[in-house]
PDB file of N, CA and C in Angstrom:
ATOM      1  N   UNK A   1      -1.134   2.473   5.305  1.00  0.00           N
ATOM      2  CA  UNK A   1      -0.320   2.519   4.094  1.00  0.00           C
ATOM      3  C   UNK A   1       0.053   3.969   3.822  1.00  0.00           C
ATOM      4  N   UNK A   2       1.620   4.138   2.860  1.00  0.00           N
ATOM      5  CA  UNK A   2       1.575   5.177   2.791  1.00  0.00           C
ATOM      6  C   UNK A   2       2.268   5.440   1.277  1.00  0.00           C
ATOM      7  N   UNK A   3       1.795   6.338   0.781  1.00  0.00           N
ATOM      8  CA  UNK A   3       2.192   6.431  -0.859  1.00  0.00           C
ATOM      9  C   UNK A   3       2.864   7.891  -1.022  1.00  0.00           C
ATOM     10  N   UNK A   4       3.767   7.764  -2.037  1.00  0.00           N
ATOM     11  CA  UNK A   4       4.783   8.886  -2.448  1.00  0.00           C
ATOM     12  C   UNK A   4       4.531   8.803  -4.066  1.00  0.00           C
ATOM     13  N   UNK A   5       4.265   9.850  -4.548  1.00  0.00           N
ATOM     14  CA  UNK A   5       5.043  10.435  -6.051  1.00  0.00           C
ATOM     15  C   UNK A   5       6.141  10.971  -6.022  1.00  0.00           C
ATOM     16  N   UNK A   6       6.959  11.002  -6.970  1.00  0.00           N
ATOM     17  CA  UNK A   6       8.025  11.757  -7.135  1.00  0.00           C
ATOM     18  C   UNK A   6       7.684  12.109  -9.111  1.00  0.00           C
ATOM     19  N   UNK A   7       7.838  13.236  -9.429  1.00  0.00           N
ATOM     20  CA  UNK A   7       8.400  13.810 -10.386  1.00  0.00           C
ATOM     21  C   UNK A   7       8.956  14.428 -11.124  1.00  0.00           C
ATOM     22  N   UNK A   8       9.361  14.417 -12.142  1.00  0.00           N
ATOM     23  CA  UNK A   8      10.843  14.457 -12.761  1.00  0.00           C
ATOM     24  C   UNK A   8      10.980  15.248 -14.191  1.00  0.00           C
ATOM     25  N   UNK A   9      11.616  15.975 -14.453  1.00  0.00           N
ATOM     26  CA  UNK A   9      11.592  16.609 -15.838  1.00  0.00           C
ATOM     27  C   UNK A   9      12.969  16.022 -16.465  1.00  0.00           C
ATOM     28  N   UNK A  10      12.463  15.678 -18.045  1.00  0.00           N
ATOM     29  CA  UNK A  10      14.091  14.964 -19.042  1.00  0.00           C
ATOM     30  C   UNK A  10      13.843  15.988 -20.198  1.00  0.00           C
ATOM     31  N   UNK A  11      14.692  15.796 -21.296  1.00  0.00           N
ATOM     32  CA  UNK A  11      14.905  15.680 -22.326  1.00  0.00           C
ATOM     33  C   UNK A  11      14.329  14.295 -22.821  1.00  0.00           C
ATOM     34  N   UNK A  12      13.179  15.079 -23.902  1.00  0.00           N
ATOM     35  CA  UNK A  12      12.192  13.726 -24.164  1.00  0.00           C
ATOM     36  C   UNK A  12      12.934  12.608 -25.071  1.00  0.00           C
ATOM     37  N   UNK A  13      14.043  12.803 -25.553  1.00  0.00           N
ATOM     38  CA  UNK A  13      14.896  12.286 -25.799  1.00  0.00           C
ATOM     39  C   UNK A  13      15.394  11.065 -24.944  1.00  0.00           C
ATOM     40  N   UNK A  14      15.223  11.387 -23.871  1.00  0.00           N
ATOM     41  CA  UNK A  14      16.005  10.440 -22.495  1.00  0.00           C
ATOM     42  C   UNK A  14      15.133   9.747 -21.563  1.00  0.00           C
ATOM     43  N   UNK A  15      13.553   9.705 -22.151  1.00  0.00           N
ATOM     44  CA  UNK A  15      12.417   8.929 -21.519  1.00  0.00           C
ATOM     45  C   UNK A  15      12.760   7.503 -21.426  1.00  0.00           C
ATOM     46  N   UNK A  16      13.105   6.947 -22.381  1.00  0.00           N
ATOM     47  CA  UNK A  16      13.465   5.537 -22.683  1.00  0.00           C
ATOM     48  C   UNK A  16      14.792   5.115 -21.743  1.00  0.00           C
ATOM     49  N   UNK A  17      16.052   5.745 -22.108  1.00  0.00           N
ATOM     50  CA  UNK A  17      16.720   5.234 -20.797  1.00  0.00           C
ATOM     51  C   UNK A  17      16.841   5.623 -19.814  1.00  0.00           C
ATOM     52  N   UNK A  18      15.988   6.665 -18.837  1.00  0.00           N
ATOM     53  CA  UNK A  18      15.698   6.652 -17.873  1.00  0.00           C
ATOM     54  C   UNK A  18      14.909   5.562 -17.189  1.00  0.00           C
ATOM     55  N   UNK A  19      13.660   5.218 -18.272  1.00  0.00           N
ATOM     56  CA  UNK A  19      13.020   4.031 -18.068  1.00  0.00           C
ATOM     57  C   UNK A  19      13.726   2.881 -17.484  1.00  0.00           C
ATOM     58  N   UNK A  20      14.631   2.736 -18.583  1.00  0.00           N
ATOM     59  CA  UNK A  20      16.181   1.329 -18.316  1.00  0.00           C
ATOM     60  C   UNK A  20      16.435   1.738 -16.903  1.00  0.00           C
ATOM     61  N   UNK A  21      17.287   2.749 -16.690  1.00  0.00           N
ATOM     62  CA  UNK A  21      18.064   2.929 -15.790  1.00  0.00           C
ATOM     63  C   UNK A  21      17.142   2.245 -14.086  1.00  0.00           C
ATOM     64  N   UNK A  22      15.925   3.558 -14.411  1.00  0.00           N
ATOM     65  CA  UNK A  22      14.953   3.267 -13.411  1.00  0.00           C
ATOM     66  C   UNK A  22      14.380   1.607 -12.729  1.00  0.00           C
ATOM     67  N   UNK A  23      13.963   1.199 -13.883  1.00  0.00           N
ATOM     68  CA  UNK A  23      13.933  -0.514 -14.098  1.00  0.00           C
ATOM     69  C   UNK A  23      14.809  -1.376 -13.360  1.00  0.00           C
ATOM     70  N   UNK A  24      15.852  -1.355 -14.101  1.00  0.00           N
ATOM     71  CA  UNK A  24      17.475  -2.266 -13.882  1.00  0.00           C
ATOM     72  C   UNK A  24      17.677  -1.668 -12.120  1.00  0.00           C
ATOM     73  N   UNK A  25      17.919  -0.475 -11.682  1.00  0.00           N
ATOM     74  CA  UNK A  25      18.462   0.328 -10.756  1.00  0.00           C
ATOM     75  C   UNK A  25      17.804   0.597  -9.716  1.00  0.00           C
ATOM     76  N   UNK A  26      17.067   1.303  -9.324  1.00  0.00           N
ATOM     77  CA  UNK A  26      16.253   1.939  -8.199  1.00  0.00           C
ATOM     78  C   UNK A  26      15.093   0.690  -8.032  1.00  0.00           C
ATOM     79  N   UNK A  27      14.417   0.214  -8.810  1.00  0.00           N
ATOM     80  CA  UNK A  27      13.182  -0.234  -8.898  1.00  0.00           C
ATOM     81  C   UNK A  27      13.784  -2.132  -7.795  1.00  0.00           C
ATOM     82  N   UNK A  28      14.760  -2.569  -8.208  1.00  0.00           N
ATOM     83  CA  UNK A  28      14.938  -3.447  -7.368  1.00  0.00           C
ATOM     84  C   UNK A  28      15.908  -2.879  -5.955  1.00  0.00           C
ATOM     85  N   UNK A  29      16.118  -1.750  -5.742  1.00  0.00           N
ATOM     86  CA  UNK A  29      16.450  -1.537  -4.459  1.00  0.00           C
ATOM     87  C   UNK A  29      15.558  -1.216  -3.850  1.00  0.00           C
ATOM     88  N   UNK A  30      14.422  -0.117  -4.316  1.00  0.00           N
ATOM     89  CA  UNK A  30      13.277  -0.100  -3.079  1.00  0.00           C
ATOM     90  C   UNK A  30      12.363  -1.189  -3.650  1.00  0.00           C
ATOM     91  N   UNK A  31      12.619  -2.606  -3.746  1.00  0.00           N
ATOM     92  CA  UNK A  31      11.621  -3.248  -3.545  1.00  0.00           C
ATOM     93  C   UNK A  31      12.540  -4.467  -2.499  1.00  0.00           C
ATOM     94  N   UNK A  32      13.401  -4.138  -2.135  1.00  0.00           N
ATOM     95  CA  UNK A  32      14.007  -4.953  -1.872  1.00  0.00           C
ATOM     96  C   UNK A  32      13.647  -4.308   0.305  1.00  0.00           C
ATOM     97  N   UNK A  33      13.151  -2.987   0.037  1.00  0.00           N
ATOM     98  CA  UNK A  33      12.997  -2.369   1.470  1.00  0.00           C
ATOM     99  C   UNK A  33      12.065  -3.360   1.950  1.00  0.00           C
ATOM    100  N   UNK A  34      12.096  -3.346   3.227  1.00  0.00           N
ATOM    101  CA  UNK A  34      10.854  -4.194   4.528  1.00  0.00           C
ATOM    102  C   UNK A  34       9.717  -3.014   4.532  1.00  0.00           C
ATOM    103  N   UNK A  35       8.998  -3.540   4.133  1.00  0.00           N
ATOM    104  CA  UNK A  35       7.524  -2.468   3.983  1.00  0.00           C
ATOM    105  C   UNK A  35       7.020  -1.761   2.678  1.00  0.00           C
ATOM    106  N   UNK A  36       7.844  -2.434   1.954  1.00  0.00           N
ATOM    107  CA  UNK A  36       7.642  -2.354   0.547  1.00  0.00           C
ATOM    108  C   UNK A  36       6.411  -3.008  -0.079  1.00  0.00           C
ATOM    109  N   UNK A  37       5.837  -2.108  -0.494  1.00  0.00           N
ATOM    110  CA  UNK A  37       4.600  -2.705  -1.053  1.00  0.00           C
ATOM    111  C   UNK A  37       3.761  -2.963  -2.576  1.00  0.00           C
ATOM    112  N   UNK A  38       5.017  -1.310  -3.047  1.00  0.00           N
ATOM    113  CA  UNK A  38       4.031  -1.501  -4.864  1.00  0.00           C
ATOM    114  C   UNK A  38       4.915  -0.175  -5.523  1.00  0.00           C
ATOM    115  N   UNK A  39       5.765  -0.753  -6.730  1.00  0.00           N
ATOM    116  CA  UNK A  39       6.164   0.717  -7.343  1.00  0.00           C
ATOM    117  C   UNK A  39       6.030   0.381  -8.755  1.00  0.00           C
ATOM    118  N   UNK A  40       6.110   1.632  -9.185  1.00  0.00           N
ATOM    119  CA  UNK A  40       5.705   1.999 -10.516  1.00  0.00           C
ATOM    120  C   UNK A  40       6.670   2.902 -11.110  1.00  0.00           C
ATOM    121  N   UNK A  41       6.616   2.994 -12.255  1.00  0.00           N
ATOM    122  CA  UNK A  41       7.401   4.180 -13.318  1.00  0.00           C
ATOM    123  C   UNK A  41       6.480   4.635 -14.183  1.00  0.00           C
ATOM    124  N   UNK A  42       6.244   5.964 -14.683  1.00  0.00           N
ATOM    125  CA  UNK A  42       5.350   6.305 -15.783  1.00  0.00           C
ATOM    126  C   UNK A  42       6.806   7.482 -16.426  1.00  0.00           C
ATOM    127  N   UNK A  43       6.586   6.769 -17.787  1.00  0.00           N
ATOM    128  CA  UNK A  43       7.000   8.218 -18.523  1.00  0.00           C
ATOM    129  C   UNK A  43       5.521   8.563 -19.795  1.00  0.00           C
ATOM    130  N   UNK A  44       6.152   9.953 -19.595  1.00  0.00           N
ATOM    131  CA  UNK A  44       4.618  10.513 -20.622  1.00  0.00           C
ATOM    132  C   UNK A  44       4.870  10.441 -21.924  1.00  0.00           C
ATOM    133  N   UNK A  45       6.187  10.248 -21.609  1.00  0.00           N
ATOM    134  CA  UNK A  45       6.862  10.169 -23.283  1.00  0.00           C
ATOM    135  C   UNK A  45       6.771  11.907 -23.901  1.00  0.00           C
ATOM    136  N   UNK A  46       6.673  12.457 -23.276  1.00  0.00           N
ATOM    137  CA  UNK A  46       6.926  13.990 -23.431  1.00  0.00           C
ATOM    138  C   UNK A  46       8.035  14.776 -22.863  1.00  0.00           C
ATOM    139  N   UNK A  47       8.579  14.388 -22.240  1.00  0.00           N
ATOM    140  CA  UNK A  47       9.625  14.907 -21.239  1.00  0.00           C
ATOM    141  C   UNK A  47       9.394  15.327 -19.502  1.00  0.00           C
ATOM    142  N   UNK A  48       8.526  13.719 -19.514  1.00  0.00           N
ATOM    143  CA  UNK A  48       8.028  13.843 -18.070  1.00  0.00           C
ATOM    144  C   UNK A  48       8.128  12.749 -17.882  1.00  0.00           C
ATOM    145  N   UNK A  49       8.138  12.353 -16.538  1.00  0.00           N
ATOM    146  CA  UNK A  49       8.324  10.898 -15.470  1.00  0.00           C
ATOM    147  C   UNK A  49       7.844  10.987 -14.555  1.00  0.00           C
ATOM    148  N   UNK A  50       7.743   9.813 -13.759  1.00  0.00           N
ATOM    149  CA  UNK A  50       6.817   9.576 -12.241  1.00  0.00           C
ATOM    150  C   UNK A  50       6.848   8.416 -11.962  1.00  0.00           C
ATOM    151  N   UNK A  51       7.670   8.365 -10.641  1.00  0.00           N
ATOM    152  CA  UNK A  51       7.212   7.118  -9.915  1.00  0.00           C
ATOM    153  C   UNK A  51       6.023   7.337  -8.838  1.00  0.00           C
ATOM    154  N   UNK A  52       5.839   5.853  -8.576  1.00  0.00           N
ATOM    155  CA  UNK A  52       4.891   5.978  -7.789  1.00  0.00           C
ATOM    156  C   UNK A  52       4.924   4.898  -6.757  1.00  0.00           C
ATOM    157  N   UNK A  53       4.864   4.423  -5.207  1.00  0.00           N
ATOM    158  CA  UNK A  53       5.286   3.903  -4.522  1.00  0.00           C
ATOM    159  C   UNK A  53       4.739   3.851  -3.447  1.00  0.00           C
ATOM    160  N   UNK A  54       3.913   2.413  -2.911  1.00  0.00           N
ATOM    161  CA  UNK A  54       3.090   2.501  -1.660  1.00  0.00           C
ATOM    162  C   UNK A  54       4.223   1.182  -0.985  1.00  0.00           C
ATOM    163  N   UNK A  55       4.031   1.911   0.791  1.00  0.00           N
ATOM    164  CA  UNK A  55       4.834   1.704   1.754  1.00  0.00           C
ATOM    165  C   UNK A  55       3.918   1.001   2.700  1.00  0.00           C
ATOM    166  N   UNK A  56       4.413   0.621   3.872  1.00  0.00           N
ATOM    167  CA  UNK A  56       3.472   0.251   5.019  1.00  0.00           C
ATOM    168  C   UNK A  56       3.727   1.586   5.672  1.00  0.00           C
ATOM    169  N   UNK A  57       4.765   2.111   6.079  1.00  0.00           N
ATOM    170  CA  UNK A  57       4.496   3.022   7.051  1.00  0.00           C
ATOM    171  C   UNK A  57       5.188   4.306   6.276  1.00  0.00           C
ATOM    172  N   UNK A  58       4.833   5.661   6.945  1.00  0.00           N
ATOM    173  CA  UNK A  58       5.831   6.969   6.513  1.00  0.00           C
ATOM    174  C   UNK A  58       7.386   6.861   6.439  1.00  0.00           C
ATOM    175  N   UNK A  59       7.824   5.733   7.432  1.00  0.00           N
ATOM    176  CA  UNK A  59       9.398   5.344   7.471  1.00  0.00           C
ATOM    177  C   UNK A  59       9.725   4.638   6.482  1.00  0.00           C
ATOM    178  N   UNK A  60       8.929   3.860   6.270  1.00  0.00           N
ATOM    179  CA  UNK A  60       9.506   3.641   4.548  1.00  0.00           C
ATOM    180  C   UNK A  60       9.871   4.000   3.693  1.00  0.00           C
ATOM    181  N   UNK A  61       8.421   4.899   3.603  1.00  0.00           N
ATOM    182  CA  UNK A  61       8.767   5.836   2.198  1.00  0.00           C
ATOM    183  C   UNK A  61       9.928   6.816   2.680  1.00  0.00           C
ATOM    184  N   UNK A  62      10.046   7.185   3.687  1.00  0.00           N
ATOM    185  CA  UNK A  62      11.034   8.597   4.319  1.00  0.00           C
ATOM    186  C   UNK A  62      12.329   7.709   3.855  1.00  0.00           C
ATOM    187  N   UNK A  63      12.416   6.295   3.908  1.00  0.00           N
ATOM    188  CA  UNK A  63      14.160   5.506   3.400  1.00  0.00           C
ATOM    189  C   UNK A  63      14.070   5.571   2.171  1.00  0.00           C
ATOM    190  N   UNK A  64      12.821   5.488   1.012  1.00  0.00           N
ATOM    191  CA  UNK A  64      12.992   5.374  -0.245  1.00  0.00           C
ATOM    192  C   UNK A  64      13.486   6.492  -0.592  1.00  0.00           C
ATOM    193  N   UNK A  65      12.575   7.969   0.297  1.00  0.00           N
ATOM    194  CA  UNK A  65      12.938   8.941  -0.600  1.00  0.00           C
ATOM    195  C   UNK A  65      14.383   9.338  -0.360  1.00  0.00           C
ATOM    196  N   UNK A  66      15.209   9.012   0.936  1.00  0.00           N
ATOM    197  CA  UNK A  66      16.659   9.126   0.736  1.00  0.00           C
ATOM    198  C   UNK A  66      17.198   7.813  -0.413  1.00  0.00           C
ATOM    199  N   UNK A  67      16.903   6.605  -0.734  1.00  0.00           N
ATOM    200  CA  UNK A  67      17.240   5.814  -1.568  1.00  0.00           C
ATOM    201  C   UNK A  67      17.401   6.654  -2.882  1.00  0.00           C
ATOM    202  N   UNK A  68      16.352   7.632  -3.305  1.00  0.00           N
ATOM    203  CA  UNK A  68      15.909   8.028  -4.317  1.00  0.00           C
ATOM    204  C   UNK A  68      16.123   9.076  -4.473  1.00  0.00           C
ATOM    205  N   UNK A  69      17.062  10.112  -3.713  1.00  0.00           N
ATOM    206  CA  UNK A  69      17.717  11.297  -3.821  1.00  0.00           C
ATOM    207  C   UNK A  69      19.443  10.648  -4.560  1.00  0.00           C
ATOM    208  N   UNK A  70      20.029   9.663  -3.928  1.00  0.00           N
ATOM    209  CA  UNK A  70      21.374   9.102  -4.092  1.00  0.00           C
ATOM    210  C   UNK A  70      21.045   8.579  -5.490  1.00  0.00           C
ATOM    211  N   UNK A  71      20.206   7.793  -5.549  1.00  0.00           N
ATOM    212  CA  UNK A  71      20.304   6.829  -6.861  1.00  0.00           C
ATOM    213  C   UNK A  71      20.341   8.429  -8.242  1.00  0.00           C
ATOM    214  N   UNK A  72      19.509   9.133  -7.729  1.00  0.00           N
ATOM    215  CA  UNK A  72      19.454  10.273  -9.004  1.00  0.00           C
ATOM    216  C   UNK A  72      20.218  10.743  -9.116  1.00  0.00           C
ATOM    217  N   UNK A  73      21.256  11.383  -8.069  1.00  0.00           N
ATOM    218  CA  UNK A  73      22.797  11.894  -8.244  1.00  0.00           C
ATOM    219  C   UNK A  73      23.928  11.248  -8.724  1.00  0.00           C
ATOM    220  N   UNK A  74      23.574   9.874  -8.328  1.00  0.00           N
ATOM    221  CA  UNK A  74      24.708   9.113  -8.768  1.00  0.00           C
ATOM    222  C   UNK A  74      24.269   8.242 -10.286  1.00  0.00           C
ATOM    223  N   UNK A  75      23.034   8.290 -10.627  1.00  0.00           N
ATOM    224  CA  UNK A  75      23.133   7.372 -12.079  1.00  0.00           C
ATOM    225  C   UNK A  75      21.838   8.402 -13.081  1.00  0.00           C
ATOM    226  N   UNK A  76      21.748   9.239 -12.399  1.00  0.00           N
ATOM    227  CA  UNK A  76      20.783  10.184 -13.416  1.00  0.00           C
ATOM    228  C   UNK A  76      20.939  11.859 -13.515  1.00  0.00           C
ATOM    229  N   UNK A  77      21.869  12.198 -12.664  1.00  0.00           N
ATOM    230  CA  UNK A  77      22.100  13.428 -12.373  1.00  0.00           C
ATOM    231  C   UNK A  77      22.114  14.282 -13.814  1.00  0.00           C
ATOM    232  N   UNK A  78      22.850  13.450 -14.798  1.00  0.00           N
ATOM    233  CA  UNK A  78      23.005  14.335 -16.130  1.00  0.00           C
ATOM    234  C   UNK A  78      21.736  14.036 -17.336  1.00  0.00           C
ATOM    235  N   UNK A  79      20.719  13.282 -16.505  1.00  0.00           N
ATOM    236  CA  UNK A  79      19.477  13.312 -17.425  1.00  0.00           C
ATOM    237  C   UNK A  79      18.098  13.799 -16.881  1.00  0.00           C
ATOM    238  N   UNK A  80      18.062  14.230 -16.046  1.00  0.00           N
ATOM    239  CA  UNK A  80      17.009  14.611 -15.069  1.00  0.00           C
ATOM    240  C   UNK A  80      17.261  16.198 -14.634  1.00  0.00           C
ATOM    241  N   UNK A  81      16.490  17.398 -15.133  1.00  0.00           N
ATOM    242  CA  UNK A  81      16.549  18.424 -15.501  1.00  0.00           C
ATOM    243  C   UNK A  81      16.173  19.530 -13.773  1.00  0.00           C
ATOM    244  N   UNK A  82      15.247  18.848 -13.135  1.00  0.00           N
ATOM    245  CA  UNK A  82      15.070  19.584 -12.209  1.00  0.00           C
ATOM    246  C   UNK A  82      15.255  18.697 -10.572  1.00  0.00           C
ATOM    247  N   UNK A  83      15.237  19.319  -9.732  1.00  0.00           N
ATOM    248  CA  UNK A  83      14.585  18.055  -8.553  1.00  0.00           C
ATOM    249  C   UNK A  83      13.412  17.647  -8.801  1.00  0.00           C
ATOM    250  N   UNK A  84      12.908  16.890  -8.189  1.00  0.00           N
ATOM    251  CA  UNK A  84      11.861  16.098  -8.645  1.00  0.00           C
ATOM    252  C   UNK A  84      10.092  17.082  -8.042  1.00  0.00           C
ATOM    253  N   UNK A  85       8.800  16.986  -8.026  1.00  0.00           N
ATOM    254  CA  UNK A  85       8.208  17.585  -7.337  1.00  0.00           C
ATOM    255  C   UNK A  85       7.537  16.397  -6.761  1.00  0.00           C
ATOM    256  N   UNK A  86       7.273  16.542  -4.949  1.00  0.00           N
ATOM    257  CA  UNK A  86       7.185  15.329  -4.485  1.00  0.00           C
ATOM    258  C   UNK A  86       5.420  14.923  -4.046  1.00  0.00           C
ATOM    259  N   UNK A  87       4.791  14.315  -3.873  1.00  0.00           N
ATOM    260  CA  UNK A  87       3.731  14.397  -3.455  1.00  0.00           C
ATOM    261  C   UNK A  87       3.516  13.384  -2.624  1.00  0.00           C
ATOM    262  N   UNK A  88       3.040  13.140  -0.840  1.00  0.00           N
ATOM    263  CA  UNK A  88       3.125  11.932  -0.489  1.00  0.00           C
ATOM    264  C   UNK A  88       1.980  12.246   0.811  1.00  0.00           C
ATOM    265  N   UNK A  89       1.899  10.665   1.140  1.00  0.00           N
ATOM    266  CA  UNK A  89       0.702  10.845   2.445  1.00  0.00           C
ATOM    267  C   UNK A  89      -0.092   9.398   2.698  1.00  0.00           C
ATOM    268  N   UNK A  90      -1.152   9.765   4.028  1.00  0.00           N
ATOM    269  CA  UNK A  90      -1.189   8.605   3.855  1.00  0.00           C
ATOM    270  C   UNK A  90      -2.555   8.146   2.656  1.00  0.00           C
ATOM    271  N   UNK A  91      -2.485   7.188   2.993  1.00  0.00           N
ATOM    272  CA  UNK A  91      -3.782   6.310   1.511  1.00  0.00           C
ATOM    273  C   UNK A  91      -4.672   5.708   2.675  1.00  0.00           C
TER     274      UNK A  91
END
């Protein structure tokens, strides 16, 4: 198995529909990947976020995290403050 964080800085203002966005958007495309195994969203409700995402193999997660570079440019680019900081490996 293999697991990825990604995190994210907002305007704590924009925790909630990032949440939406995240939910509705990203969350059924990488579950929809072959080797998909378990994702998550955390907001801190402070002006922080985190997904979290276990794979079967490193190629998985290596398609989510291109899934998950596009989805942020194209439907979060103007609410999401930095690139993300990534943390991943195996479990």
């Amino acid at each position: 198995m293999y697991g990825i964080i990604r995190s994210y800085k907002y305007d704590k203002a924009d925790g909630a529909e990032i949440a939406r966005i995240v939910r509705e958007g990203f969350a059924p495309m990488v579950e929809a990947q072959e080797g998909f195994m378990e994702y998550h969203w955390i907001d801190s409700g402070d002006g922080e976020g985190a997904s979290m995402a276990i794979f079967t193999t490193k190629e998985v997660a290596d398609e989510s995290t291109f899934l998950a570079g596009g989805f942020v440019h194209d439907k979060l680019k103007d609410l999401v403050k930095t690139a993300p900081h990534v943390i991943e490996g195996e479990l």
